[in-house]
N, C-alpha and C. Protein backbone atom coordinates (compact mmCIF):
# COMPACT_ATOMS: atom_id res chain seq x y z
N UNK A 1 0.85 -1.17 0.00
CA UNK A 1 0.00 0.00 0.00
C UNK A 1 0.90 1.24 0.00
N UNK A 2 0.56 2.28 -1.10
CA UNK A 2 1.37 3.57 -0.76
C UNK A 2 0.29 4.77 -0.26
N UNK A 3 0.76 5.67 -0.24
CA UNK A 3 -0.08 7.28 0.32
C UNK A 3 0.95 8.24 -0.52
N UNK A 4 -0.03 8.61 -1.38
CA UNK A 4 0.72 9.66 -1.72
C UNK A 4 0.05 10.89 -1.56
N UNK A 5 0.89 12.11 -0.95
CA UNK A 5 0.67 13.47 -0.64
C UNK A 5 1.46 14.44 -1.03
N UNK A 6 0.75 15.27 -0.56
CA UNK A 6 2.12 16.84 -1.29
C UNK A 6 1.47 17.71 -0.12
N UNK A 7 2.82 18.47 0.21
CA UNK A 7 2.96 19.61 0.61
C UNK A 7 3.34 20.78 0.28
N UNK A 8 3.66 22.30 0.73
CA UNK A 8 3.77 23.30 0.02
C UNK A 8 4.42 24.35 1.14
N UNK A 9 5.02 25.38 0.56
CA UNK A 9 5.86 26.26 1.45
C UNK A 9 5.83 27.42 0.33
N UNK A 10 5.94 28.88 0.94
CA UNK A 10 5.94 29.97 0.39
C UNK A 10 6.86 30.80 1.14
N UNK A 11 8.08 31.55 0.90
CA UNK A 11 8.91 32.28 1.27
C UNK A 11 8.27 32.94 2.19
N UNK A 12 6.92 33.12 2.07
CA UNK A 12 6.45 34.62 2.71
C UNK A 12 5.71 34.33 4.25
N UNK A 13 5.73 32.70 4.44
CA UNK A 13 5.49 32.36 5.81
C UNK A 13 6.67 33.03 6.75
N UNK A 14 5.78 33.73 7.68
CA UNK A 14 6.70 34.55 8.60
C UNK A 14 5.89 34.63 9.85
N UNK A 15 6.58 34.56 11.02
CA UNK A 15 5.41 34.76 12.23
C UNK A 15 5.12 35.95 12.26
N UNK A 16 3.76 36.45 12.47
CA UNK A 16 3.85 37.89 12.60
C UNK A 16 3.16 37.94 14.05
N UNK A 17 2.92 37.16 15.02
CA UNK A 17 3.13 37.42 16.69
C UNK A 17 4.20 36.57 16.98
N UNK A 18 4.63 36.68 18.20
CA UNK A 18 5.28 35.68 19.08
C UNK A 18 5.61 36.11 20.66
N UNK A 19 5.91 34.92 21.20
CA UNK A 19 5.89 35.21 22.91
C UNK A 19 7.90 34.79 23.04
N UNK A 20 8.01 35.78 24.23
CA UNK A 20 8.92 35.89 24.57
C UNK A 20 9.35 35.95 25.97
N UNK A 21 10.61 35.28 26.89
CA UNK A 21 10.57 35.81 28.14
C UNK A 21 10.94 37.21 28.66
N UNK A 22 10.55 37.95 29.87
CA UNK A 22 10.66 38.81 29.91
C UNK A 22 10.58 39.99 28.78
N UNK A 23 9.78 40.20 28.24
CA UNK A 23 9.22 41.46 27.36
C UNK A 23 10.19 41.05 26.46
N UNK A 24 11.30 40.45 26.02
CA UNK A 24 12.44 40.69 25.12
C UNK A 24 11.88 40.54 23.97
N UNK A 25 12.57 41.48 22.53
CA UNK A 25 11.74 41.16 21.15
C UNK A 25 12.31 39.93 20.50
N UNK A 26 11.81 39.34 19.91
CA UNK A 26 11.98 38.19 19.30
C UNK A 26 12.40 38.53 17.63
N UNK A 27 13.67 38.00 17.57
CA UNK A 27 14.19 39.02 15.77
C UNK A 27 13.56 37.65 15.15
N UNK A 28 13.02 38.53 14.11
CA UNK A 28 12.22 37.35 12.70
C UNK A 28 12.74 38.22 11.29
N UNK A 29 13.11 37.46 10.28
CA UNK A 29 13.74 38.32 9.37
C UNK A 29 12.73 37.86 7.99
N UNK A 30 11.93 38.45 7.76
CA UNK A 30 11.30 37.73 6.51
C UNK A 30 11.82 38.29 4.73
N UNK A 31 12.47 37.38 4.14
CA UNK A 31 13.04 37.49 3.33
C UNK A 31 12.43 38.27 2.23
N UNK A 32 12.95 39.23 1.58
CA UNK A 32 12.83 40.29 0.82
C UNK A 32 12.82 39.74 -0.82
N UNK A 33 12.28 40.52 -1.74
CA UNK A 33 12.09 40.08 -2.92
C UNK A 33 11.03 39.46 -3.50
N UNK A 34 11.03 38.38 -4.78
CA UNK A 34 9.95 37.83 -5.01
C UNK A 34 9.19 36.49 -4.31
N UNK A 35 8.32 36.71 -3.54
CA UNK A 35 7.87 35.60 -2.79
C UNK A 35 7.35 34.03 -3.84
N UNK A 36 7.86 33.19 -3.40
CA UNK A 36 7.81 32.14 -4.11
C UNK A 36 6.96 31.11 -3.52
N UNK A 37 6.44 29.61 -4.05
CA UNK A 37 5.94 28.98 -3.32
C UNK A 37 6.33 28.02 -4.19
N UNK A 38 6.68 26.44 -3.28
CA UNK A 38 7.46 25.21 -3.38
C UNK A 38 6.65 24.63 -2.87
N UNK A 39 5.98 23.46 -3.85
CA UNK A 39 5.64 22.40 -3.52
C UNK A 39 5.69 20.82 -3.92
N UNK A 40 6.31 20.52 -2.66
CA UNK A 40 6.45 18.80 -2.55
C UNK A 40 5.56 17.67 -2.93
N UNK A 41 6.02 17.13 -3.84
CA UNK A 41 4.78 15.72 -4.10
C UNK A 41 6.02 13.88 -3.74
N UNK A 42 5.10 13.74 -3.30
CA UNK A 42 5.74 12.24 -2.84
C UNK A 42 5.12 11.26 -2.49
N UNK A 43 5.64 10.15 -2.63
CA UNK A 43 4.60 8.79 -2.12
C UNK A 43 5.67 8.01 -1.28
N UNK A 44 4.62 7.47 -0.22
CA UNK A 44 5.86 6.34 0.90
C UNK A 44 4.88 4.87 0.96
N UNK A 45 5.63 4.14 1.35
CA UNK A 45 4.99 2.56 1.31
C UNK A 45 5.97 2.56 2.73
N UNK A 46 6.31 0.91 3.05
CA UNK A 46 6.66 0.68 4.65
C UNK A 46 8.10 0.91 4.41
N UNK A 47 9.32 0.88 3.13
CA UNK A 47 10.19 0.65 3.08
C UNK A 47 10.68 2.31 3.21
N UNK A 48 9.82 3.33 2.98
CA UNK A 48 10.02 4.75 2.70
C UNK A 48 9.43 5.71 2.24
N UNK A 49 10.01 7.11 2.22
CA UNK A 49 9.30 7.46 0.99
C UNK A 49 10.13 7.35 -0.45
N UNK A 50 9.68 7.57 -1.58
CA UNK A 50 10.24 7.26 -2.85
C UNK A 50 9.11 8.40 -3.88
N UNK A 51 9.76 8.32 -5.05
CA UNK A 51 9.12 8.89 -6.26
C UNK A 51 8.73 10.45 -5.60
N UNK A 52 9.97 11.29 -5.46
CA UNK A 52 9.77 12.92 -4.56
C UNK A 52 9.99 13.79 -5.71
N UNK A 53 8.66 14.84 -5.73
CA UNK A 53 9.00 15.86 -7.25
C UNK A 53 9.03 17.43 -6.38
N UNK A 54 9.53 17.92 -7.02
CA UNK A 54 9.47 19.67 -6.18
C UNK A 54 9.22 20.22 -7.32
N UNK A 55 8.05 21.50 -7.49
CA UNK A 55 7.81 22.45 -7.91
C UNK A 55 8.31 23.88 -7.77
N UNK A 56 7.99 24.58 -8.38
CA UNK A 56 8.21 26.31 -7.80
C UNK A 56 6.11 26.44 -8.16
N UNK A 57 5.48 26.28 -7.74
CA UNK A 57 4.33 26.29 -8.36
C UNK A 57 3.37 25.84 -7.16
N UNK A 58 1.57 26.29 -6.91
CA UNK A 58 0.95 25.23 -6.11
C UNK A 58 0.51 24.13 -7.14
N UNK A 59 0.57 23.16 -6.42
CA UNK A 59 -0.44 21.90 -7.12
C UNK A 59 -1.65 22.15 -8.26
N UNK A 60 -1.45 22.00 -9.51
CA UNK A 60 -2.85 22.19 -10.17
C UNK A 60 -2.82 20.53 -10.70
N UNK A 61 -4.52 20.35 -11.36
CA UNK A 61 -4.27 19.09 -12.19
C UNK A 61 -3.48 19.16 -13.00
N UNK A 62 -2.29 19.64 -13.69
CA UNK A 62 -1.82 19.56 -14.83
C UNK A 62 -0.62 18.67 -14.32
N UNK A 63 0.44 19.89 -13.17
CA UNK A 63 1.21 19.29 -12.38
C UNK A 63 0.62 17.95 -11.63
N UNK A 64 -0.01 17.52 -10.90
CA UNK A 64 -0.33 16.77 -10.51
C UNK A 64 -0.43 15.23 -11.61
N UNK A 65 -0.55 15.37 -12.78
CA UNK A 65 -0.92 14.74 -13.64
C UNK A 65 0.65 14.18 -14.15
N UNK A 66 1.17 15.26 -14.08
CA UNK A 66 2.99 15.19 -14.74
C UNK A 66 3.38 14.01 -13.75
N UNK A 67 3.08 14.37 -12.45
CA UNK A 67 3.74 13.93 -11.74
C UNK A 67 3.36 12.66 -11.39
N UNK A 68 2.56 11.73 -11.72
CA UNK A 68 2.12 10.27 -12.15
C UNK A 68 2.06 10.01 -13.02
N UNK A 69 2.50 10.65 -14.43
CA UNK A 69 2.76 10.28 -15.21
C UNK A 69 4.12 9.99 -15.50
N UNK A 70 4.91 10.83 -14.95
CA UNK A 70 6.57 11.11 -15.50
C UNK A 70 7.90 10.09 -13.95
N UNK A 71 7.01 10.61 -13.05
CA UNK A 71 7.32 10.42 -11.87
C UNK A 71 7.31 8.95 -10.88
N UNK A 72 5.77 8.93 -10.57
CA UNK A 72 5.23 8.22 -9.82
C UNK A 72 4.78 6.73 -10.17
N UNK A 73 4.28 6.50 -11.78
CA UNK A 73 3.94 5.45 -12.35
C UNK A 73 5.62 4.64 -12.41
N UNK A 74 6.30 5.24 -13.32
CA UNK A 74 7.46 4.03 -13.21
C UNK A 74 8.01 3.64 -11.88
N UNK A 75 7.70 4.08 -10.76
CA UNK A 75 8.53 3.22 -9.60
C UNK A 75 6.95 2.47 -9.12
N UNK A 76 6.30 2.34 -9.37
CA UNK A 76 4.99 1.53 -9.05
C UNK A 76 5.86 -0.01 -9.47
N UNK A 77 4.84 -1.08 -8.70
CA UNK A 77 5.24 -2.43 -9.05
C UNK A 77 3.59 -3.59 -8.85
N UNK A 78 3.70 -3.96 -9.80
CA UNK A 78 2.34 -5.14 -9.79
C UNK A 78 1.93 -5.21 -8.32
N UNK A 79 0.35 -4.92 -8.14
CA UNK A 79 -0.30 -5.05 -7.24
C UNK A 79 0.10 -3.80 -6.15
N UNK A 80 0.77 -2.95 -6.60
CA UNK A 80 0.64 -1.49 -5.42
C UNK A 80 -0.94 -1.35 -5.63
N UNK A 81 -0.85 -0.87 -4.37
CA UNK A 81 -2.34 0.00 -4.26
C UNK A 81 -1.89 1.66 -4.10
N UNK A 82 -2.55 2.54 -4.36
CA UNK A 82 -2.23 4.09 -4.03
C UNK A 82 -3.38 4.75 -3.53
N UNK A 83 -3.17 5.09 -2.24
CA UNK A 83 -4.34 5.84 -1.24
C UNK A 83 -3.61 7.58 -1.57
N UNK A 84 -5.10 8.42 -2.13
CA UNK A 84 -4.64 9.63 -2.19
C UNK A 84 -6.21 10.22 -1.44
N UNK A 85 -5.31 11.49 -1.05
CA UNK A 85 -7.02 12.29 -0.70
C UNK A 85 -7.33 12.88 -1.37
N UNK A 86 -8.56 13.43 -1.38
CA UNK A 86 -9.69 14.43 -1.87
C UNK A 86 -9.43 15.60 -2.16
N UNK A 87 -8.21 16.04 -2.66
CA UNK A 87 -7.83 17.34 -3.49
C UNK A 87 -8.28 17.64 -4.67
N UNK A 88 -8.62 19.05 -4.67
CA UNK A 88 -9.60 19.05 -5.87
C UNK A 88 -8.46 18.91 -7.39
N UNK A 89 -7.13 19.44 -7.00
CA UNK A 89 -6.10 18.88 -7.91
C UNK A 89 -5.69 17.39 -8.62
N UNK A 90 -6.30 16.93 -7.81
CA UNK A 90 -6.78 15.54 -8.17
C UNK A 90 -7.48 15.08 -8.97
N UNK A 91 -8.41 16.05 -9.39
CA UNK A 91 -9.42 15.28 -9.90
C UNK A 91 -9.94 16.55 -11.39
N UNK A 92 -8.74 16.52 -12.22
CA UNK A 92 -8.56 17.47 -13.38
C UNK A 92 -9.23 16.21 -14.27
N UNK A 93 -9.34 17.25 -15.67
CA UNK A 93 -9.47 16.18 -16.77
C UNK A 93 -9.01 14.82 -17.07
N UNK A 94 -9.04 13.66 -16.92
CA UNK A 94 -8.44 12.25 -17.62
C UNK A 94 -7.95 11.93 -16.05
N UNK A 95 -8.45 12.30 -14.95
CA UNK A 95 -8.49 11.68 -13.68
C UNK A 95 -9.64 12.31 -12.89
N UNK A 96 -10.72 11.47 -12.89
CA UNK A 96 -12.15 11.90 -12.31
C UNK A 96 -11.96 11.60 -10.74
């Protein structure tokens, strides 16, 4: 059985509260320029994870599609099963 999921990160995650002892300020430096966003696609079974793609992009069906097509299908082996969730990226044209 595998699970495959994706995650995502954007430069521009920054705390904008935080707690500190004694009143002291807490330095946070949020990086300047064009904010970007990276997202992880990957599948794990018991031995690991395997078949890992990175984007500069969020998840659409297109990407999502690349990425079982180009990616994820050749390390498959007779009789995998693949548990995915309910992302609406999931479920583009030619995958209902």
């Amino acid at each position: 059985m595998i699970f495959l999921d994706e995650t995502g990160v954007t430069t521009s995650m920054t705390r904008l509260y935080a707690r500190c002892r004694g009143g002291r300020r807490i330095p946070e430096a949020t990086p300047g320029g064009h904010w970007k966003t990276v997202t992880l696609l990957g599948a794990i079974r018991l031995s690991g994870m395997f078949a890992p793609m990175t984007v500069e992009a969020a998840t659409d069906a297109d990407i999502f599609l690349a990425y079982v097509d180009r990616v994820l299908a050749p390390e498959l082996k007779p009789g995998d099963v693949v548990v995915m969730d309910n992302l609406s990226s999931h479920k583009g044209a030619g995958n209902p």
